[in-house]
Protein backbone atom coordinates (compact mmCIF):
# COMPACT_ATOMS: atom_id res chain seq x y z
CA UNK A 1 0.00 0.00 0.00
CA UNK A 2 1.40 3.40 -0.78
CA UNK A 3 0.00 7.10 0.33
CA UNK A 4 0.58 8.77 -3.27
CA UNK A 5 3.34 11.46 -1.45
CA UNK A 6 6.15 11.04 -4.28
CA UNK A 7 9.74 10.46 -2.29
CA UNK A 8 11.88 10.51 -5.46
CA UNK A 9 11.79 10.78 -9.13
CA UNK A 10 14.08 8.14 -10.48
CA UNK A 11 15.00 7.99 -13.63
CA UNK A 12 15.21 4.95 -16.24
CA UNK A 13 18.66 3.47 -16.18
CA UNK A 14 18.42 0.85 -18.31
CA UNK A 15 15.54 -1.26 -20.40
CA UNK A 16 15.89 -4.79 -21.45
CA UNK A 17 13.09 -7.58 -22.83
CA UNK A 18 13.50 -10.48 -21.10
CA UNK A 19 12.46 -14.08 -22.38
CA UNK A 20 8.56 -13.29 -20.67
CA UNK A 21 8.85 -9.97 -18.93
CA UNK A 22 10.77 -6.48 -19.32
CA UNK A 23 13.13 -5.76 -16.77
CA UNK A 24 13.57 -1.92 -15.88
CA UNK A 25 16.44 -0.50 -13.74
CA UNK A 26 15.80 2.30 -12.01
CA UNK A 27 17.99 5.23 -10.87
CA UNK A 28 17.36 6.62 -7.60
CA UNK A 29 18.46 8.74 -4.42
CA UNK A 30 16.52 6.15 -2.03
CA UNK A 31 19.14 4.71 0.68
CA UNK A 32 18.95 1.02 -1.00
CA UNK A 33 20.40 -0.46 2.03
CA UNK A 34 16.79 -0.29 3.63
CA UNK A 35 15.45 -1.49 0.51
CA UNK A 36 14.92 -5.37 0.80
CA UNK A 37 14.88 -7.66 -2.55
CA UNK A 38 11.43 -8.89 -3.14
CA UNK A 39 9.93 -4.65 -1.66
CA UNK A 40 7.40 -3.26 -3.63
CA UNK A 41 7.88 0.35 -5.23
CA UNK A 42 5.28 2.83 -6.95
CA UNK A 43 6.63 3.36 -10.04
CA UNK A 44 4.19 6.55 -11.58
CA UNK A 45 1.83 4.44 -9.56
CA UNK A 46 2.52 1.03 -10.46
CA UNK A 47 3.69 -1.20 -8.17
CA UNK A 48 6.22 -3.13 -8.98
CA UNK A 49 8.77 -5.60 -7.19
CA UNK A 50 12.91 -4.85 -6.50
CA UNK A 51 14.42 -7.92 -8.37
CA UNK A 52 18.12 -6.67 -7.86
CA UNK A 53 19.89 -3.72 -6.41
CA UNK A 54 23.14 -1.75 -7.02
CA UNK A 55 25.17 1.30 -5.90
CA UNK A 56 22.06 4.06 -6.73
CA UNK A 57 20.19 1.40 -8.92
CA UNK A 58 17.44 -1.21 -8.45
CA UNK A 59 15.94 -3.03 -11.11
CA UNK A 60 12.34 -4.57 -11.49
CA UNK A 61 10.70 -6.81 -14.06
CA UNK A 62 7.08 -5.32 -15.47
CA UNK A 63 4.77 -7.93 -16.58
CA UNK A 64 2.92 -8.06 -20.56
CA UNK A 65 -0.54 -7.34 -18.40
CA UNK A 66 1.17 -4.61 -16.74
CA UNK A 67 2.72 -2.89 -19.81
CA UNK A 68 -0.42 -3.74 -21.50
CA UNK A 69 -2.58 -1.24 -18.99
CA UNK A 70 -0.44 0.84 -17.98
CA UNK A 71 2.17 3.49 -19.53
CA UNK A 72 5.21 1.89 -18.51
CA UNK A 73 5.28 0.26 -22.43
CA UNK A 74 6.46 3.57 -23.36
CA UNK A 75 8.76 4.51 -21.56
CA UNK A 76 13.09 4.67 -22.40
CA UNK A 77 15.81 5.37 -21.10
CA UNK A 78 17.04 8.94 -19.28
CA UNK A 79 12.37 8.98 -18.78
CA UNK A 80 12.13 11.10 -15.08
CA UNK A 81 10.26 8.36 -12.61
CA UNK A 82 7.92 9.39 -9.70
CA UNK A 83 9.15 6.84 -6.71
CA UNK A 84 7.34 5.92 -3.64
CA UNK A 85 8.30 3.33 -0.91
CA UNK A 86 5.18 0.89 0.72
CA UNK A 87 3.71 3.06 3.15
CA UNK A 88 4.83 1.80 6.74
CA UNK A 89 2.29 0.47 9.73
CA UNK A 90 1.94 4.00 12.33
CA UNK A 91 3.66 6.05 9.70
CA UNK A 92 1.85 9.74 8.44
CA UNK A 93 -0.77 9.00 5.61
CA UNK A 94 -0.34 12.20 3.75
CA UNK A 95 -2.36 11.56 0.66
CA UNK A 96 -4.75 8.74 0.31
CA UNK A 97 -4.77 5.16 0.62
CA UNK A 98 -2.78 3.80 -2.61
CA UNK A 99 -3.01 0.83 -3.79
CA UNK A 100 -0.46 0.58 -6.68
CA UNK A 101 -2.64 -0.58 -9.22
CA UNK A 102 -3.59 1.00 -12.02
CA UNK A 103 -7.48 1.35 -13.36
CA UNK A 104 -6.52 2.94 -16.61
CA UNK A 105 -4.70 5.55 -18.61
CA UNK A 106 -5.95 9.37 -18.97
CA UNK A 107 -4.97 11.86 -21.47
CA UNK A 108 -3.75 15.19 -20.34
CA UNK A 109 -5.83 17.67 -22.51
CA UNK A 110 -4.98 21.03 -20.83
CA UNK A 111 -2.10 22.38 -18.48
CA UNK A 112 -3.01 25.69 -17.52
CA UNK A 113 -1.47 28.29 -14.83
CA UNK A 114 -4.12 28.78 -11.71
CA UNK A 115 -2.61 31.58 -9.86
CA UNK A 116 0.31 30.10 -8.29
CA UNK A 117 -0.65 26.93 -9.03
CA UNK A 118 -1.32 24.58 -11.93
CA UNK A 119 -4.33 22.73 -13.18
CA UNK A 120 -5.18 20.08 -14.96
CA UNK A 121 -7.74 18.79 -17.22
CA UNK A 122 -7.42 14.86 -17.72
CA UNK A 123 -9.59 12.79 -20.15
CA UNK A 124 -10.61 9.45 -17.79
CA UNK A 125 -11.19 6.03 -20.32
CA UNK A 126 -15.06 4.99 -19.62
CA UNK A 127 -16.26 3.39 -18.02
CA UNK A 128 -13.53 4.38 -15.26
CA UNK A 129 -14.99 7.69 -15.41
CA UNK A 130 -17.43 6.69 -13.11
CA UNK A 131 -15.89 6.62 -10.40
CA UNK A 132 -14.08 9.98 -10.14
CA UNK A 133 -16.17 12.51 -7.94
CA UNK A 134 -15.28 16.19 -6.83
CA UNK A 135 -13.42 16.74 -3.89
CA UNK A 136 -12.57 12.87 -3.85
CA UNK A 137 -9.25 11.43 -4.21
CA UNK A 138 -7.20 10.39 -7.49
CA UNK A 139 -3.94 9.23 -7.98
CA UNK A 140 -2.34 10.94 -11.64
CA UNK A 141 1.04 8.95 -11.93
CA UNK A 142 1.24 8.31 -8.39
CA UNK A 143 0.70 11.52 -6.92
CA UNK A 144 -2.28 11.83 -4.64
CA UNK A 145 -4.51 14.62 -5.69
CA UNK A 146 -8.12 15.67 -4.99
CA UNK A 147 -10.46 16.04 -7.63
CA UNK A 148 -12.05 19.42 -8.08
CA UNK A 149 -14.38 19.30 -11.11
CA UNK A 150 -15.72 16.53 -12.78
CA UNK A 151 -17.82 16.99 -16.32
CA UNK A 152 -18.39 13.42 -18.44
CA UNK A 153 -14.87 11.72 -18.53
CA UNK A 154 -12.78 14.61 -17.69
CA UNK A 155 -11.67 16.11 -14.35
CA UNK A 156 -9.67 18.38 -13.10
CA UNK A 157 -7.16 18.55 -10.30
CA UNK A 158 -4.88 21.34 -9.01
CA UNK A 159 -0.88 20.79 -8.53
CA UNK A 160 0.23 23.15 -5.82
CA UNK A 161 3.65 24.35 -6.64
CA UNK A 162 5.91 22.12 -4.25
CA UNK A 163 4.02 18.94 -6.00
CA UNK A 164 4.62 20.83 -9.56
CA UNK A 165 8.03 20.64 -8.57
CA UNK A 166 9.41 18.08 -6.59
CA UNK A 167 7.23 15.53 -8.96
CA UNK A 168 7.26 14.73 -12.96
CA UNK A 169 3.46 16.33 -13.19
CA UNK A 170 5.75 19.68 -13.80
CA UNK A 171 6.35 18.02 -17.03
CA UNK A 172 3.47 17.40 -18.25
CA UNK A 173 1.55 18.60 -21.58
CA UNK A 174 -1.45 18.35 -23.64
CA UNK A 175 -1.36 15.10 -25.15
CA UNK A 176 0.55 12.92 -22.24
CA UNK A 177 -1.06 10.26 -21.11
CA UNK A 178 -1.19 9.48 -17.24
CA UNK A 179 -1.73 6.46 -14.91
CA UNK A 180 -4.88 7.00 -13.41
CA UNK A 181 -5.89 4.92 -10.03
CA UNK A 182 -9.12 5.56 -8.68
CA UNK A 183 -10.14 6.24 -4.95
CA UNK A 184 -10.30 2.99 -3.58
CA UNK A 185 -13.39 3.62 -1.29
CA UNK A 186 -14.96 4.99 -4.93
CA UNK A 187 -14.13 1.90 -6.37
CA UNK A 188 -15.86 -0.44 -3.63
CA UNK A 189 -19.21 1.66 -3.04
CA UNK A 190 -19.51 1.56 -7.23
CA UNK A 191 -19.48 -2.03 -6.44
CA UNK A 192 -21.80 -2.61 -3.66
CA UNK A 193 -24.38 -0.10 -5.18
CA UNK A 194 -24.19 -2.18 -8.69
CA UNK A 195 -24.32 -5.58 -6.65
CA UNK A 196 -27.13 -4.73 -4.06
């Protein structure tokens, strides 16, 4: 379980297609000696496993299902990586509860300034859409945000500057696509409502 509060942004070290996987190493300022083989990372909000670990390096292998839903197929090396370690038992929950699995892929339609801040407009895939509300939680490559409008399949969320910059969200434009991961209370009323 993660919190969506980015720690690092990584970047991709190396790529390399494996015999049923891709293996991804990651560059990072995490101390690895805390790290454990086998710990799960959010990687832009996928979690994915530490396989191996060097000086400033771990590497993880990302499944066909994974690359499949996700937009870890696309990226190369030198790519900027939002990071965040499993959330710790007693620790702060700044953001919301994270699961590290992806619902689906957004498109970024707009970035536009909002006084100091920034917002976004985000196209959600349907039916995914659904479950987005105002003033609810969303995580947008990791990064726990709350929703603040919410028209059809597209929402919008504002990045305060500190997030704008300490985060790869500052890099975003029209036209990027984005994990999305819905609220995960959303996601289980949806379900009881459709099943009671």
């Amino acid at each position: 379980m993660f919190t969506g509060i980015v720690t690092d942004v990584g970047r991709v070290r190396a790529i390399r297609q494996t015999e049923r996987d891709r293996r991804l190493e990651i560059e990072t300022r995490f101390d690895l000696a805390g790290v454990e083989l086998g710990a799960s990372i959010s990687h832009a909000g996928c979690c994915l496993t530490v396989v191996e670990k060097g000086e400033g390096w771990f590497a993880v292998e990302v499944s066909a299902e994974s690359i499949a839903a996700t937009t870890l197929g696309a990226w190369k090396a030198g790519d900027p990586v939002n990071l965040e370690r499993a959330a710790r038992l007693g620790e702060e929950l700044g953001g919301h509860i994270v699961s590290g699995h992806v619902d689906g892929v957004g498109e970024v339609l707009a970035v536009e300034e909002a006084g100091g801040s920034h917002r976004l407009r985000v196209r959600a895939p349907a039916p995914l859409h659904r479950y987005i509300a105002r003033k609810g939680s969303i995580a947008v490559d990791g990064v726990s945000l709350t929703v603040n409008a919410v028209e059809g399949q597209i929402f919008e969320v504002n990045i305060i500057p500190h997030t704008w910059d300490v985060t790869t969200l500052g890099r975003l434009e029209a036209g990027a696509r984005v994990n999305l991961e819905i609220d995960m209370l959303a996601r289980y009323a949806a379900r009881w409502h459709e099943t009671r």
